[in-house]
Structures are given as C-alpha cells and as structure tokens.
C-alpha atoms as a PDB file:
ATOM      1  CA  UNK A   1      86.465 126.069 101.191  1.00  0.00           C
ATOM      2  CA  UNK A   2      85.127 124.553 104.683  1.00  0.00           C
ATOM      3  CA  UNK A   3      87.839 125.464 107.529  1.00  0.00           C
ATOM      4  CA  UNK A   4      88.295 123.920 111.238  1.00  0.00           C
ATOM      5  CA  UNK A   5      90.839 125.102 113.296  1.00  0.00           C
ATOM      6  CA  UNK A   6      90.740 123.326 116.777  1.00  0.00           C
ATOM      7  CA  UNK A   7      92.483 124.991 119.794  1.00  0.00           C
ATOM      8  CA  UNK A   8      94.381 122.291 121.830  1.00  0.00           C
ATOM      9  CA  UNK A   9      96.025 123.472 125.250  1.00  0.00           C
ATOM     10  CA  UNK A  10      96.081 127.234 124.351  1.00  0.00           C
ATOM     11  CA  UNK A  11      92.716 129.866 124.136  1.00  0.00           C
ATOM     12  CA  UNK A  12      90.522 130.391 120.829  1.00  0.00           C
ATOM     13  CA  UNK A  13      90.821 134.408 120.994  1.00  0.00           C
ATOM     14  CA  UNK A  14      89.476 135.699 118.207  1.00  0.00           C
ATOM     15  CA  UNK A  15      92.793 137.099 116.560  1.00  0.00           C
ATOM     16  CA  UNK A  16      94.404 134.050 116.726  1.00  0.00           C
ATOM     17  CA  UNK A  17      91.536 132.355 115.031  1.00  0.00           C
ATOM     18  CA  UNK A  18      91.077 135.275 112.375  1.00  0.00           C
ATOM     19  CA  UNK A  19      95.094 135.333 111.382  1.00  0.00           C
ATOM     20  CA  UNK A  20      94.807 131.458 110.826  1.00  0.00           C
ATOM     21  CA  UNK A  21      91.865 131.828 108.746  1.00  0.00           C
ATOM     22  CA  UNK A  22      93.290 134.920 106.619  1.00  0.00           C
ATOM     23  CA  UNK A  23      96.156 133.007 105.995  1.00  0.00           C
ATOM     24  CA  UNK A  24      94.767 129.895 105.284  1.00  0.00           C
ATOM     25  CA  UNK A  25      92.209 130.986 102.646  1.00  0.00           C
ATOM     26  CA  UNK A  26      94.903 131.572 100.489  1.00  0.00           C
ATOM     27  CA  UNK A  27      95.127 128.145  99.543  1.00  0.00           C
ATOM     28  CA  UNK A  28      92.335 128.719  97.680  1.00  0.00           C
ATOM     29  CA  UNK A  29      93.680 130.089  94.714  1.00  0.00           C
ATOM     30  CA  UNK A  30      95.284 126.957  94.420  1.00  0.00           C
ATOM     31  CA  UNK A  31      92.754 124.893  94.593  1.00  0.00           C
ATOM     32  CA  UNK A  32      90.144 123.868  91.860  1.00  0.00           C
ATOM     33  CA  UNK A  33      87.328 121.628  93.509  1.00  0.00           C
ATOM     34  CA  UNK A  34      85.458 122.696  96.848  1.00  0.00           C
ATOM     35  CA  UNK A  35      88.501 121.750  99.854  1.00  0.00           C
ATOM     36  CA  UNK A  36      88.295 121.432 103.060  1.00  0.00           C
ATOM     37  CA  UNK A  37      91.176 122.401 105.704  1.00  0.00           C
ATOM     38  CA  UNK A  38      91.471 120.878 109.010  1.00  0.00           C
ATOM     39  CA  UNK A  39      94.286 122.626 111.783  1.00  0.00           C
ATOM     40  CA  UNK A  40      94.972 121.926 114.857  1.00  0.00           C
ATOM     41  CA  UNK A  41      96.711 124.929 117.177  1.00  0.00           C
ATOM     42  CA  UNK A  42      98.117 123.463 120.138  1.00  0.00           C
ATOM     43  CA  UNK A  43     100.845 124.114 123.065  1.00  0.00           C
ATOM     44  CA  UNK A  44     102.787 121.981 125.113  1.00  0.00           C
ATOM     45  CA  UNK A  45     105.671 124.067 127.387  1.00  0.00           C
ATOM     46  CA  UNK A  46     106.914 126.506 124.888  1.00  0.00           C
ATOM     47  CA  UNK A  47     106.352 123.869 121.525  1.00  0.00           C
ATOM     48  CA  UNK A  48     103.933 126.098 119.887  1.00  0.00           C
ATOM     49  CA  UNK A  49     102.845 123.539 116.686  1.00  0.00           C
ATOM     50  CA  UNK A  50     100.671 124.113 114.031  1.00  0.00           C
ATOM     51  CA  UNK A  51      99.530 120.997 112.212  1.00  0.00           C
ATOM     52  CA  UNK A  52      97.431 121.215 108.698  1.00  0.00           C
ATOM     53  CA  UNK A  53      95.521 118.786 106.957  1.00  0.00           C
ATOM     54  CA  UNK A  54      94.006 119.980 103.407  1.00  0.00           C
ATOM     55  CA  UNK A  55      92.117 117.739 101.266  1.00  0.00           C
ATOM     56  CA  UNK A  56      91.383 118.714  98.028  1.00  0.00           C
ATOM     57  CA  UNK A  57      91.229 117.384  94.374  1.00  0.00           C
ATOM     58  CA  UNK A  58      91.087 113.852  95.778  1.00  0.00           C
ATOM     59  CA  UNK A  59      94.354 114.570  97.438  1.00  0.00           C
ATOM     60  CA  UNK A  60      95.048 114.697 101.392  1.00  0.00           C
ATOM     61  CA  UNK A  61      98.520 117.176 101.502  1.00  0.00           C
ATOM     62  CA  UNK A  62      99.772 117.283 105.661  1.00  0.00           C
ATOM     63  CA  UNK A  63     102.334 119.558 107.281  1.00  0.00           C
ATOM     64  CA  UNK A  64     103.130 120.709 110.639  1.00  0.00           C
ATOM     65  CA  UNK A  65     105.715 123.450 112.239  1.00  0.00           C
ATOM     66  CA  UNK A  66     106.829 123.407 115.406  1.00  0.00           C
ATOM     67  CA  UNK A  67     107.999 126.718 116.815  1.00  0.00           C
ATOM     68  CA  UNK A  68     107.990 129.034 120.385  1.00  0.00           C
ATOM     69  CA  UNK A  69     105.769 131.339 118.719  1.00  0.00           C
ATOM     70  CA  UNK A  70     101.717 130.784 117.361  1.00  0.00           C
ATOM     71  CA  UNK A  71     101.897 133.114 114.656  1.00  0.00           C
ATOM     72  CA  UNK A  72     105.232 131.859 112.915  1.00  0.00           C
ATOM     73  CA  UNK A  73     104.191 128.295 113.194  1.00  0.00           C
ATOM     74  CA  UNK A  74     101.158 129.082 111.049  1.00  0.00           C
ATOM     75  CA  UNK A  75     103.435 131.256 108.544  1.00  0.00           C
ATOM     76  CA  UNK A  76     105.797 128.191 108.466  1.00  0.00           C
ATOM     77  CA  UNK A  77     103.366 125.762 108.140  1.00  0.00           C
ATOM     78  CA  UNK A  78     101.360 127.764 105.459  1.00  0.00           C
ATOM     79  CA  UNK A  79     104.937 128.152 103.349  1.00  0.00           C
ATOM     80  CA  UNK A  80     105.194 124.478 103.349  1.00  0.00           C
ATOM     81  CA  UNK A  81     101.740 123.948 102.545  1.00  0.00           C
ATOM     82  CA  UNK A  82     101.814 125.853  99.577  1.00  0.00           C
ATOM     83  CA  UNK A  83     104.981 124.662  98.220  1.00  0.00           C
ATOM     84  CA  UNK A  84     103.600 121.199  98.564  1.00  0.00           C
ATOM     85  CA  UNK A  85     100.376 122.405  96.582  1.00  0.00           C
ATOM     86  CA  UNK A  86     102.130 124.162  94.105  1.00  0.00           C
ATOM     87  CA  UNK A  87     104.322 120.530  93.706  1.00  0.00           C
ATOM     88  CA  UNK A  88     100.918 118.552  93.671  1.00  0.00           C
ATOM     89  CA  UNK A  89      99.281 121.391  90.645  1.00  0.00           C
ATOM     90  CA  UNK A  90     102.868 120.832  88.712  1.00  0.00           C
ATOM     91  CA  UNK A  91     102.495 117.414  88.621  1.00  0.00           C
ATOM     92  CA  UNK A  92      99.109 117.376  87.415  1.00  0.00           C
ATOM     93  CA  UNK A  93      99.956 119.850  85.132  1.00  0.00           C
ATOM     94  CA  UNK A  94     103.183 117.587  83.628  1.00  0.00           C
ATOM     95  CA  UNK A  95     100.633 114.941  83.414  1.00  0.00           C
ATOM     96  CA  UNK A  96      98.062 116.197  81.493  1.00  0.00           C
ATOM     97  CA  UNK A  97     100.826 117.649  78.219  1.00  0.00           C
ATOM     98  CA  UNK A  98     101.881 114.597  78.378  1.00  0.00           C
ATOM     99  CA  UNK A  99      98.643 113.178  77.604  1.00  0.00           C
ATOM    100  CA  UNK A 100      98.273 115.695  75.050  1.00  0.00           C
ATOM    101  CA  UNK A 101     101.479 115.167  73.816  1.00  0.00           C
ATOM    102  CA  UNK A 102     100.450 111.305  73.243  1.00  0.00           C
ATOM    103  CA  UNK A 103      97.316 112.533  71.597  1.00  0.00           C
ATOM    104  CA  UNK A 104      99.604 114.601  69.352  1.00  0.00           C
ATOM    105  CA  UNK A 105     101.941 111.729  67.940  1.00  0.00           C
ATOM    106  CA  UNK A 106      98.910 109.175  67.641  1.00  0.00           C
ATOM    107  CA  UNK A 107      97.579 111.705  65.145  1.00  0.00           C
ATOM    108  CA  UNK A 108     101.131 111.835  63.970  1.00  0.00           C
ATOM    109  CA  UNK A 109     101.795 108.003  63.901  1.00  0.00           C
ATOM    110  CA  UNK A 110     102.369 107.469  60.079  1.00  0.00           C
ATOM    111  CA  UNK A 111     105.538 110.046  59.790  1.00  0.00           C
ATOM    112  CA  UNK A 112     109.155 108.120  60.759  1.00  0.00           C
ATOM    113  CA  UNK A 113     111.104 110.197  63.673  1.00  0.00           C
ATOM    114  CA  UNK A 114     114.444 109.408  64.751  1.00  0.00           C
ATOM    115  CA  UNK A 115     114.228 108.426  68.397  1.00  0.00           C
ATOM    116  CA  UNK A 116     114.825 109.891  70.634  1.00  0.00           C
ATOM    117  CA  UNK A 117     118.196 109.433  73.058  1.00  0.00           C
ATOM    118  CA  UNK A 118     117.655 108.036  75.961  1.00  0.00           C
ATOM    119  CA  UNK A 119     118.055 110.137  79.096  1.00  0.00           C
ATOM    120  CA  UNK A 120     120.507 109.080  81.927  1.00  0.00           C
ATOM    121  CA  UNK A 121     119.030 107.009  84.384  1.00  0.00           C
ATOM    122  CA  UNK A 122     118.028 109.392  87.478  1.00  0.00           C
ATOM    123  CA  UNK A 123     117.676 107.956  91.160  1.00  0.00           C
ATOM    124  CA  UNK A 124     113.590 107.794  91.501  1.00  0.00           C
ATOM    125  CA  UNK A 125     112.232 109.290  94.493  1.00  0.00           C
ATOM    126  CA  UNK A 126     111.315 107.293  97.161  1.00  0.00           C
ATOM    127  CA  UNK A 127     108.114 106.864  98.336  1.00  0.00           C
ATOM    128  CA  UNK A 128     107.649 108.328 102.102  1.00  0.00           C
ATOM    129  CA  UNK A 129     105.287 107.248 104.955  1.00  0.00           C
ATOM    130  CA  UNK A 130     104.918 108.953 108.300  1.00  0.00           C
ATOM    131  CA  UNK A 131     103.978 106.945 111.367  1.00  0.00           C
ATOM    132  CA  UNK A 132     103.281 108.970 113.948  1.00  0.00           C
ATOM    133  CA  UNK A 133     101.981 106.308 116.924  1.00  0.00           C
ATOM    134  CA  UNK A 134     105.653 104.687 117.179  1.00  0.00           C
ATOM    135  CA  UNK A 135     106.127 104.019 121.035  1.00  0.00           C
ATOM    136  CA  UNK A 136     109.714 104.353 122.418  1.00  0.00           C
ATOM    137  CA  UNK A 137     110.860 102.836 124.875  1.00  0.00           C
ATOM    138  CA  UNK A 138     113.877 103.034 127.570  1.00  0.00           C
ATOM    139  CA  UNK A 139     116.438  99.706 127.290  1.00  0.00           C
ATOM    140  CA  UNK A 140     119.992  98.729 126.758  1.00  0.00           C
ATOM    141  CA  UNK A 141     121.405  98.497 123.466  1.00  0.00           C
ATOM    142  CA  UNK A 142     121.570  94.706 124.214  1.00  0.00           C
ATOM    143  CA  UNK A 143     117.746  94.888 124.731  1.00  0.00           C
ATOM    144  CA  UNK A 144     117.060  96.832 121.788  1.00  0.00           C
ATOM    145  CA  UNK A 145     119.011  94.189 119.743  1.00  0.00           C
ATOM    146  CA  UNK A 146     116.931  91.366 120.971  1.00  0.00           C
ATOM    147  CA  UNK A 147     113.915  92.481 120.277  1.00  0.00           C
ATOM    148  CA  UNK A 148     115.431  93.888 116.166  1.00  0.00           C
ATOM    149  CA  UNK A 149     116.318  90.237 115.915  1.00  0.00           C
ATOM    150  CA  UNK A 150     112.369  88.979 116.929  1.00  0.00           C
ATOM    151  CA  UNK A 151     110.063  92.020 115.941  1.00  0.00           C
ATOM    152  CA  UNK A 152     108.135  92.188 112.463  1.00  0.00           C
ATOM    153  CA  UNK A 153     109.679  96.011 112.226  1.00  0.00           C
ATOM    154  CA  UNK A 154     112.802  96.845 109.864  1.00  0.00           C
ATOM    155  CA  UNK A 155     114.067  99.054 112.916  1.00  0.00           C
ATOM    156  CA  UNK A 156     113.418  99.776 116.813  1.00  0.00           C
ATOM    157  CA  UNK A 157     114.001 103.356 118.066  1.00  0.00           C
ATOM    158  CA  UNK A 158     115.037 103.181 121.778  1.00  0.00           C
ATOM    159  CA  UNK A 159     116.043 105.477 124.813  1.00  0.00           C
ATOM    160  CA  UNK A 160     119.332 104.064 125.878  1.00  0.00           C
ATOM    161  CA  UNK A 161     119.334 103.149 129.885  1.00  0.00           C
ATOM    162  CA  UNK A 162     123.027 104.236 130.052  1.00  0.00           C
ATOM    163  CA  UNK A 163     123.538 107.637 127.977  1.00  0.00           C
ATOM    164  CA  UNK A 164     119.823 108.876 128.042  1.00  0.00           C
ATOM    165  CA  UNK A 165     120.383 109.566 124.229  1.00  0.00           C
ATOM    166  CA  UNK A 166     117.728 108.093 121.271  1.00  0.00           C
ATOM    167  CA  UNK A 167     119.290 105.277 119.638  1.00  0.00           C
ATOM    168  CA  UNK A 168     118.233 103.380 116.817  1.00  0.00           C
ATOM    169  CA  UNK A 169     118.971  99.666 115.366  1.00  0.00           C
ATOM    170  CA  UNK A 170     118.042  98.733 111.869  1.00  0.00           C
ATOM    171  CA  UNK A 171     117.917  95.692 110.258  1.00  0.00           C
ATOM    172  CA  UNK A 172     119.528  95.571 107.150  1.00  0.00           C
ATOM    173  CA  UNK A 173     117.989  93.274 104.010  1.00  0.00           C
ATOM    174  CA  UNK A 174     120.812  90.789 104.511  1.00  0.00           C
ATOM    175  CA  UNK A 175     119.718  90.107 107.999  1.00  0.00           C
ATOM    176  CA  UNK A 176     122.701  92.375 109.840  1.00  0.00           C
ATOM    177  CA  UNK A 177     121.417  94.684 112.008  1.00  0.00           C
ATOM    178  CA  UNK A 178     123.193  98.181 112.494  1.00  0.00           C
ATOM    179  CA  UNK A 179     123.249 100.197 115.504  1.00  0.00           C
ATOM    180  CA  UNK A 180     123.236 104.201 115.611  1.00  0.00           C
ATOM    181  CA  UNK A 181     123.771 105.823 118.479  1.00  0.00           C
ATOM    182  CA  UNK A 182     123.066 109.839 118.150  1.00  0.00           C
ATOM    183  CA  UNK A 183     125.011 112.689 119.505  1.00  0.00           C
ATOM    184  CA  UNK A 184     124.085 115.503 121.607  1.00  0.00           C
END
C-alpha cells in the first residue's frame, strides 16, 4: 500500500504523521490489489478535517470528518472508510454467487422449477454525486429566483441579503421552482 498524507495549515510532527499511518494501514486487510491512500490533514480556526481518498480494486472510495480535534477526525474518518470498504467487498462478494449461482442453474437448465415469487418492489438507491466547487453567493430571494428561472442548474444555493441565513431554490421537473429557507 503507497500512503501520502499532506499537512495543510497545521505542522507534520512526527506523531501526528505516525498515528495516521498506523491507522490507516489497516485498510489493508481489506484490500486485495496493491492501493494507494491519499489524506489530506488540514486546519482552518478550530475545523480540524481529515479528508481520505483510497483507490483500490479499480475503485476510488472518499470520506472526510470534520472535527475540533486531529486525532478524532482521523478515527472518524477511518470508521467511515472502512464501513464504505466493507460495503464495496459485500457487493463484490453478492456479485460473484450470483454468477455462480447462474453457472449453477445453466448446468441445471433441463429440470422444471416452479418460479419463483416475485419480491416486492423496493425503492432503488439513488445514485449520489458530490460537487464540491459550488460558489455561493449573497442576493435576495428575488435574485436567487431570477437567476433558477435562467441558469442550466436544477437549484441555486444562496446567502440571503436580509436574514444572513443559506437559502436554497430548486426547480422542480414541472418547471415550478420551490424556495427553502433554513433555520438557525
């Protein structure tokens, strides 16, 4: 396993950079094929966020944690990286019985079987994209609404002039466009 950790507004001491390593080499039990593990340690105020990119197996898994402490952001982030491995090796792992499974009733093909009942129809889980380089701006609801109504974007996420809170307006497939205004 090849691991970079980069040090972004705070100093590489050496325990720092030895506790991220420790715990991050325990991905590798996880992991089949050669990885390689990119984090970035960083500190802005007292946002202490540890963000970690492993790509292994042809597959790029990404999490970050966000604490006031170093140490439990990598422990978070590490927790959620390992679920989401663990997730990834499950999947895999469903996939290949069923292949075998397949391989099993071709052999099979000749003998009658009573089919099988049909399983309730389940809500499929949506696919999920992150953009991180969304800029948001300060304007009026009014503002906001305008540019909804022209931009290429299903939604615009907005500071609002008048209550300072993050506001959002999303147009809906019919063409409405809704307006949520967040509480503090």
């Amino acid at each position: 396993m090849q691991l970079d950790i980069t040090f972004k507004n705070i100093e590489s001491t050496d325990a720092l950079k030895e506790y991220a390593s420790k715990r991050l080499s325990k991905l590798d039990k996880y992991v089949d094929k050669p990885s390689e593990i990119h984090a970035v340690l960083s500190v802005e105020k007292r946002r202490h966020t540890a963000d970690v990119t492993l790509s292994a197996d042809g597959v790029v898994i990404n999490a970050v944690e966000i604490t006031e402490d170093m140490y439990s952001s990598i422990d978070m982030v590490m927790d959620k990286l390992e679920r989401q491995v663990k997730k990834h090796k499950e999947k895999l792992q469903g996939k290949k019985l069923q292949t075998k499974k397949g391989q099993a009733h071709a052999q099979f093909e000749e003998a009658e079987e009573a089919p099988a009942p049909k399983a309730p129809r389940g809500r499929k889980k949506p696919k999920v994209s992150y953009r991180r380089d969304y800029f948001m701006k300060t304007m009026s609801t009014d503002e906001a609404i305008l540019q909804a109504g022209t931009a290429e974007e299903e939604y615009v996420i907005f500071q609002n002039v008048d209550t300072k809170q993050v506001n959002l307006v999303i147009r809906r497939a019919d063409g409405t466009l809704n307006v949520v205004e967040t509480l503090s």
